[in-house]
Protein backbone atom coordinates (compact mmCIF):
# COMPACT_ATOMS: atom_id res chain seq x y z
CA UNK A 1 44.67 44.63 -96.48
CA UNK A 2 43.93 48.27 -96.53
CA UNK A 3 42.81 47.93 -92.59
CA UNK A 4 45.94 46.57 -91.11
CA UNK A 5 47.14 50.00 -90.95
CA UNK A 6 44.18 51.70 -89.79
CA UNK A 7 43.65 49.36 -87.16
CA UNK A 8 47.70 49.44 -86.13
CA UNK A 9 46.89 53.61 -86.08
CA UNK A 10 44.22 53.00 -83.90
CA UNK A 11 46.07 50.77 -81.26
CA UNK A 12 48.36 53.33 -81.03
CA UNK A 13 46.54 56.29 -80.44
CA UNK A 14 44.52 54.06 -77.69
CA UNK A 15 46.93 53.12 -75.64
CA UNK A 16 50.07 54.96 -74.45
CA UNK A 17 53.55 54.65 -74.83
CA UNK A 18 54.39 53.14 -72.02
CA UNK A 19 51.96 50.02 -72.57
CA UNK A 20 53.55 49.75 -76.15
CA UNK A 21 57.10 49.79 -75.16
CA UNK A 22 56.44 47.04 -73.76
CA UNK A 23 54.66 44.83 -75.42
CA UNK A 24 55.32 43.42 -79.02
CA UNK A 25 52.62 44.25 -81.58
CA UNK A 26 51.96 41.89 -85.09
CA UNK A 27 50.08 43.34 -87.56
CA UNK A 28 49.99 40.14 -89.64
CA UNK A 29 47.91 38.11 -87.15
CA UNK A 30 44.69 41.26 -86.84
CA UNK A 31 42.19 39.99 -88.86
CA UNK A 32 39.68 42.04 -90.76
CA UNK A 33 36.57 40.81 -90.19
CA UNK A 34 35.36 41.72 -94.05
CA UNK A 35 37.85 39.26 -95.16
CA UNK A 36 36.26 36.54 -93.70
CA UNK A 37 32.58 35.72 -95.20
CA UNK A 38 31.51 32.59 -94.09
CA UNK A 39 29.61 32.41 -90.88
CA UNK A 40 30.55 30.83 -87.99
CA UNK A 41 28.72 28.98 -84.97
CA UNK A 42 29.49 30.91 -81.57
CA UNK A 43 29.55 28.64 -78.68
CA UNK A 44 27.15 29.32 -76.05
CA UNK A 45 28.87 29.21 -72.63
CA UNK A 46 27.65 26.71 -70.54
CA UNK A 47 27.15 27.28 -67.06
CA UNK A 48 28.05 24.95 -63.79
CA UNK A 49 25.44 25.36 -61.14
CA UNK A 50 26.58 22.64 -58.28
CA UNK A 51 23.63 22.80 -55.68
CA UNK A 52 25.48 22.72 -52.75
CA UNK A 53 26.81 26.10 -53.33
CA UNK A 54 23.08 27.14 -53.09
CA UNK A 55 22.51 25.32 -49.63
CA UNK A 56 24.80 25.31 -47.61
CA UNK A 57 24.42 25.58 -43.73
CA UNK A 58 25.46 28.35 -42.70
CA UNK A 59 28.77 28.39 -40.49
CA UNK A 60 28.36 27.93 -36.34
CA UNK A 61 28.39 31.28 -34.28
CA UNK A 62 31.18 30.69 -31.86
CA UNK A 63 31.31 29.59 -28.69
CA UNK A 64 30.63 33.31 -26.72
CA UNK A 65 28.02 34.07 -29.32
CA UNK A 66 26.11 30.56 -29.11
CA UNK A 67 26.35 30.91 -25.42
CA UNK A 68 25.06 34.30 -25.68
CA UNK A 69 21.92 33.04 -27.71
CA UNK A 70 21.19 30.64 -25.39
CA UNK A 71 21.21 32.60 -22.34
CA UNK A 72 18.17 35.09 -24.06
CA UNK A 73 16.23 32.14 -24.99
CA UNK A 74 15.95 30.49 -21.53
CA UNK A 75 15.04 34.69 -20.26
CA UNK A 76 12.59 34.72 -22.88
CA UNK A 77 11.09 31.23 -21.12
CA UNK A 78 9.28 33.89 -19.03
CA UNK A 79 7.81 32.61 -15.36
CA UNK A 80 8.84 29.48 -14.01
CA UNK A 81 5.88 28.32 -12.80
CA UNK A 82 6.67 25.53 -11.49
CA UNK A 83 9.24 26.79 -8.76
CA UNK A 84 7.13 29.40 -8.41
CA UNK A 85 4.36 27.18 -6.93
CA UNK A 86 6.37 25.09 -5.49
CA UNK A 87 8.10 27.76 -3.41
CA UNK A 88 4.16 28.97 -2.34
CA UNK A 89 3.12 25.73 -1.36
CA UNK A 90 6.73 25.44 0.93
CA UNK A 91 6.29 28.43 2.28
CA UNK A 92 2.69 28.45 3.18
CA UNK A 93 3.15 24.80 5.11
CA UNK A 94 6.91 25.38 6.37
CA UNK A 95 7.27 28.65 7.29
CA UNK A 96 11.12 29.50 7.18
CA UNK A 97 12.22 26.25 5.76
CA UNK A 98 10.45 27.02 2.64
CA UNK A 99 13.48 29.53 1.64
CA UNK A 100 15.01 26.17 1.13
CA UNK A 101 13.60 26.15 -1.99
CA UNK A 102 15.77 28.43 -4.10
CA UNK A 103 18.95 26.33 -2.81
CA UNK A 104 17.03 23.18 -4.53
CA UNK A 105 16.43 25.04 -7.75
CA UNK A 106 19.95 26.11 -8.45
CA UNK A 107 20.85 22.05 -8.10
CA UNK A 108 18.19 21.68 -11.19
CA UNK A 109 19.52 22.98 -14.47
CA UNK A 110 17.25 22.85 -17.34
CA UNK A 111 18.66 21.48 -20.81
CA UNK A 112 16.94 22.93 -24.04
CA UNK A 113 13.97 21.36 -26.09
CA UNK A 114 14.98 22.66 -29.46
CA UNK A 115 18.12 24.12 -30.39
CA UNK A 116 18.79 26.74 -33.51
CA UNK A 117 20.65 25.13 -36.69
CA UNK A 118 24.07 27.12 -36.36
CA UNK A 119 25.11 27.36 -33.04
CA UNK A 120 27.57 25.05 -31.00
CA UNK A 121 25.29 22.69 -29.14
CA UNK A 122 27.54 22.33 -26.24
CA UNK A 123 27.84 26.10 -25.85
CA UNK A 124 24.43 26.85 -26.21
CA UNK A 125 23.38 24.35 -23.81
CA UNK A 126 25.87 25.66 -21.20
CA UNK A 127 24.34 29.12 -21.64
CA UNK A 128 20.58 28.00 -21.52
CA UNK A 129 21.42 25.99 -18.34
CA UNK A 130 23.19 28.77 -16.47
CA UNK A 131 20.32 31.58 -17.66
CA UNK A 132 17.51 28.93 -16.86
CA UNK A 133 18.93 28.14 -12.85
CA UNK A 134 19.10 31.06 -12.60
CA UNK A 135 15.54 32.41 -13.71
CA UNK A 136 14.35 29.10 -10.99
CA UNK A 137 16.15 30.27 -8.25
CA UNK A 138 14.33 33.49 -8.69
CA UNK A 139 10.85 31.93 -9.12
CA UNK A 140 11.77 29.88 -6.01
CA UNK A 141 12.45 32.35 -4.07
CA UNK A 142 9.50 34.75 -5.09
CA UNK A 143 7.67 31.78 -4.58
CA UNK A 144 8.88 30.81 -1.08
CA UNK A 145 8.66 34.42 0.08
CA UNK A 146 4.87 34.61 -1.35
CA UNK A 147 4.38 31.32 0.57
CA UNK A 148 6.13 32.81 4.32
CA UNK A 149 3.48 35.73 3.75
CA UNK A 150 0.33 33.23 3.72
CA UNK A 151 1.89 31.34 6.80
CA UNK A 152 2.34 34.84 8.29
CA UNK A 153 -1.17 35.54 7.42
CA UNK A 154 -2.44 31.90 8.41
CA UNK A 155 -0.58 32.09 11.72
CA UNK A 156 -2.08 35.67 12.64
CA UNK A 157 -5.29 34.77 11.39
CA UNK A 158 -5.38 31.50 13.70
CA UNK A 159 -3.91 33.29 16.78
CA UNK A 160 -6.61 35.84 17.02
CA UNK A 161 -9.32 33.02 16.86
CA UNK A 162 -7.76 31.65 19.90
């Protein structure tokens, strides 16, 4: 019983005046820990792990930034050998006509193998398409223009055998 007091001293040298005034303090319900001797169990807190909290998919990039991403990936193709070739071999048996062969590529536009987990398909697609006809119009034309110099060199070489 001796403690009430001390502890009712030591509330109110803690905190200051203006916390007291307003709140009501009861010195009859602090318990002194002496007076109580039996033991008692303390509950262990138990914890609520919900998996999907660990795994979630991570939200979609938005439209710009999906769009964005798939632009780079269809640069990062690299050559597109296949216009590329195909604008030589136009070239080399055409002549002129084989410049053609850019205005074909841009019809083409590639669609993605794979796609990454959190981007907007539709967006990305868009993106890859647009950055990929326009990597094969390049090839095409580098192509067609590689192909006009063999049919330059083909026709010079033929007219001085003549």
């Amino acid at each position: 019983m001796k403690a009430r007091p001390v502890a009712a001293l030591a509330l109110l040298l803690t905190f200051p005046a203006s916390t007291l005034a307003q709140t009501r303090l009861d010195l009859r319900s602090i318990k002194v820990v002496a007076d109580d001797h039996e033991s008692k169990p303390a509950p262990l807190p138990t914890w609520k792990v919900r998996p999907n909290d660990f795994q979630q998919t991570p939200p979609f990039k938005s439209c710009v930034e999906s769009e964005a991403i798939g632009r780079s990936d269809a640069d990062a193709r690299g050559l597109h050998k296949g216009w590329f070739w195909t604008g030589v071999g136009a070239g080399t048996v055409v002549g002129f006509l084989g410049l053609l062969t850019p205005a074909f590529a841009t019809m083409h536009k590639p669609k993605p193998k794979t796609m990454p987990s959190n981007v907007e398909p539709a967006c990305y697609t868009t993106g890859y398409g647009n950055k990929g006809r326009h990597e094969n119009a390049h090839s095409a034309l580098w192509g067609s223009l590689t192909g006009m110099g063999v049919w330059f060199l083909l026709l010079i070489v033929s007219s001085n055998f003549d």
